[in-house]
Protein backbone atom coordinates (compact mmCIF):
# COMPACT_ATOMS: atom_id res chain seq x y z
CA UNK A 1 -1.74 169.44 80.36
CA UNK A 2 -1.23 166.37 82.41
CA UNK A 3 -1.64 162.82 81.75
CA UNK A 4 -0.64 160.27 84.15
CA UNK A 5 -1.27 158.08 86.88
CA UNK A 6 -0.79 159.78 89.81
CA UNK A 7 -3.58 161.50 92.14
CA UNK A 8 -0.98 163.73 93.41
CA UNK A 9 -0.12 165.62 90.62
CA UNK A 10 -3.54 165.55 88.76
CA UNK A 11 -4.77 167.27 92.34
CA UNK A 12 -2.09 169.90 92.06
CA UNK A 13 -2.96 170.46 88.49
CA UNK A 14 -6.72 171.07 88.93
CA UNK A 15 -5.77 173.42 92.21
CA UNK A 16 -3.76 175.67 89.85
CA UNK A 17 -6.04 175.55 86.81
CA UNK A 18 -3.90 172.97 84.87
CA UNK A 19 -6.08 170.33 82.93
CA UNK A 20 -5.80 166.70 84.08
CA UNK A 21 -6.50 163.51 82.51
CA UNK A 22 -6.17 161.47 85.91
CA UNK A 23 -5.50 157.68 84.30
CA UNK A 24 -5.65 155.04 87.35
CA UNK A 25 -8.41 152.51 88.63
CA UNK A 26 -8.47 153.34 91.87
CA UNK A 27 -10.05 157.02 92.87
CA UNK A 28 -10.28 158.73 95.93
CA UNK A 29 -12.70 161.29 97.53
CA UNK A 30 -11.13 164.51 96.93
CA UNK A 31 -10.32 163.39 93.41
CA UNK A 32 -14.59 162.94 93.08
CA UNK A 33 -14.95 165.93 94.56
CA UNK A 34 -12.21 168.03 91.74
CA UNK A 35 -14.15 166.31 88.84
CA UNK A 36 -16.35 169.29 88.90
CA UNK A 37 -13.43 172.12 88.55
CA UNK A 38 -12.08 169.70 85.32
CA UNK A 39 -10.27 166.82 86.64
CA UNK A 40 -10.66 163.55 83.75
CA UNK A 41 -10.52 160.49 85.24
CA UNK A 42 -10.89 158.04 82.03
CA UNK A 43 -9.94 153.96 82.61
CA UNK A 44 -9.98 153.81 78.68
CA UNK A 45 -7.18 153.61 76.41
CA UNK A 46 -9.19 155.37 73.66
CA UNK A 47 -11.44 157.61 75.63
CA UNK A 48 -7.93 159.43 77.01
CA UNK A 49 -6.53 159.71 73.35
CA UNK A 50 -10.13 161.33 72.39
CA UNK A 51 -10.25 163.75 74.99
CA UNK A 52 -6.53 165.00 75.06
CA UNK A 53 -7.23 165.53 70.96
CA UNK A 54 -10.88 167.64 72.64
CA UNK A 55 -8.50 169.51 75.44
CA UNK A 56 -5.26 170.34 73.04
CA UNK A 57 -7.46 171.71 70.19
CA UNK A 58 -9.57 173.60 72.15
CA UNK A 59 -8.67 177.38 72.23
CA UNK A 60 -10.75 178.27 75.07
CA UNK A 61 -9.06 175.83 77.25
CA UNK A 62 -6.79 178.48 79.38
CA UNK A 63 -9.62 180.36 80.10
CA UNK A 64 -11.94 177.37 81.10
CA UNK A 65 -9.39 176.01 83.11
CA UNK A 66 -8.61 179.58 84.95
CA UNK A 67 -12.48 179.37 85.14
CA UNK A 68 -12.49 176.00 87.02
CA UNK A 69 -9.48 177.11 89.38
CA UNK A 70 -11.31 179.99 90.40
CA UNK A 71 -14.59 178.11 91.06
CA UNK A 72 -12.32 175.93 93.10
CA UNK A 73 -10.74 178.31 95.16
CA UNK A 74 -13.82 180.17 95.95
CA UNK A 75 -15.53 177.18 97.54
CA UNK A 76 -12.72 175.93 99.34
CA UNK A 77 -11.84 176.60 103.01
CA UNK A 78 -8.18 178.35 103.70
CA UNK A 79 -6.93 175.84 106.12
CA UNK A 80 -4.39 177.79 107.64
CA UNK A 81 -6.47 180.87 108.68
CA UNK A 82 -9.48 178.82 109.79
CA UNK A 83 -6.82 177.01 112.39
CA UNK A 84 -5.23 179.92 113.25
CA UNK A 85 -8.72 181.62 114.08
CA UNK A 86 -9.53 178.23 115.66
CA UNK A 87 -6.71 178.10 118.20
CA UNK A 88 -6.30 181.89 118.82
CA UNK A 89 -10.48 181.96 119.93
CA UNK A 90 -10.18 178.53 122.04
CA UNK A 91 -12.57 177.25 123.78
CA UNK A 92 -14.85 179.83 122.10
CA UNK A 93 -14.07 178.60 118.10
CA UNK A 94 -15.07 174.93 119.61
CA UNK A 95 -19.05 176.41 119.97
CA UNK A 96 -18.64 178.59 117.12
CA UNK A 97 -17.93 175.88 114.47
CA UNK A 98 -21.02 173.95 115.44
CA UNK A 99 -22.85 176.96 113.99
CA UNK A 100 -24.34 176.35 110.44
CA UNK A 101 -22.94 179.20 108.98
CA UNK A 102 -19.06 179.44 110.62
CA UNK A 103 -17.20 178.75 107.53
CA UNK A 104 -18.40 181.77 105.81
CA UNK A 105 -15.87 183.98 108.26
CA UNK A 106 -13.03 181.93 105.79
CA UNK A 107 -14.28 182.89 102.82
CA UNK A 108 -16.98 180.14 101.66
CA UNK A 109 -20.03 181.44 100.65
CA UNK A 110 -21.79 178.43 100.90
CA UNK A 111 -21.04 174.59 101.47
CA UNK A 112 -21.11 172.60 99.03
């Protein structure tokens, strides 16, 4: 489990299924966006210590948090492969990504 401060690392640990108690002010979009695969973002000294007692005794938690990873995954775009496509089908990619449903060639069922 992590418990800190930085975005960084709380990000990496929801991508690989790691729980996160994400304890900073400021917030960003893609930080939003992991609180529904089990990112915590708590501002409150006594709302962290109650919900690392709620993650550490639960013994379900591996298997939520492999849960939430795959969730994660599965509606997430690989980058790499969706450039690659993009640049290897030039200028043709350019009218095919204006298409509603492009992103399902990479492996997203549906946007979200």
């Amino acid at each position: 489990m992590y418990v800190g401060e930085g975005a960084t690392t709380a990000s990496e640990c929801v991508i690989l299924g790691v729980p996160a108690i994400y304890i900073n002010r400021l917030s960003a979009g893609t930080l939003k966006d992991q609180e529904k695969y089990g990112l915590f973002s708590v501002d409150d000294e006594e709302k962290l210590i109650d919900l690392a007692k709620k993650i550490l005794t639960n013994p379900h938690i591996k298997e939520i948090y492999k849960n939430y990873r795959h969730k994660l995954i599965e509606n997430k775009i690989d980058v790499t492969s969706f450039l690659v496509w993009f640049i290897e089908h030039y200028p043709f990619s350019v009218e095919e990504v204006k298409k509603v449903n492009f992103l399902e060639k990479f492996g997203i069922k549906q946007w979200k």
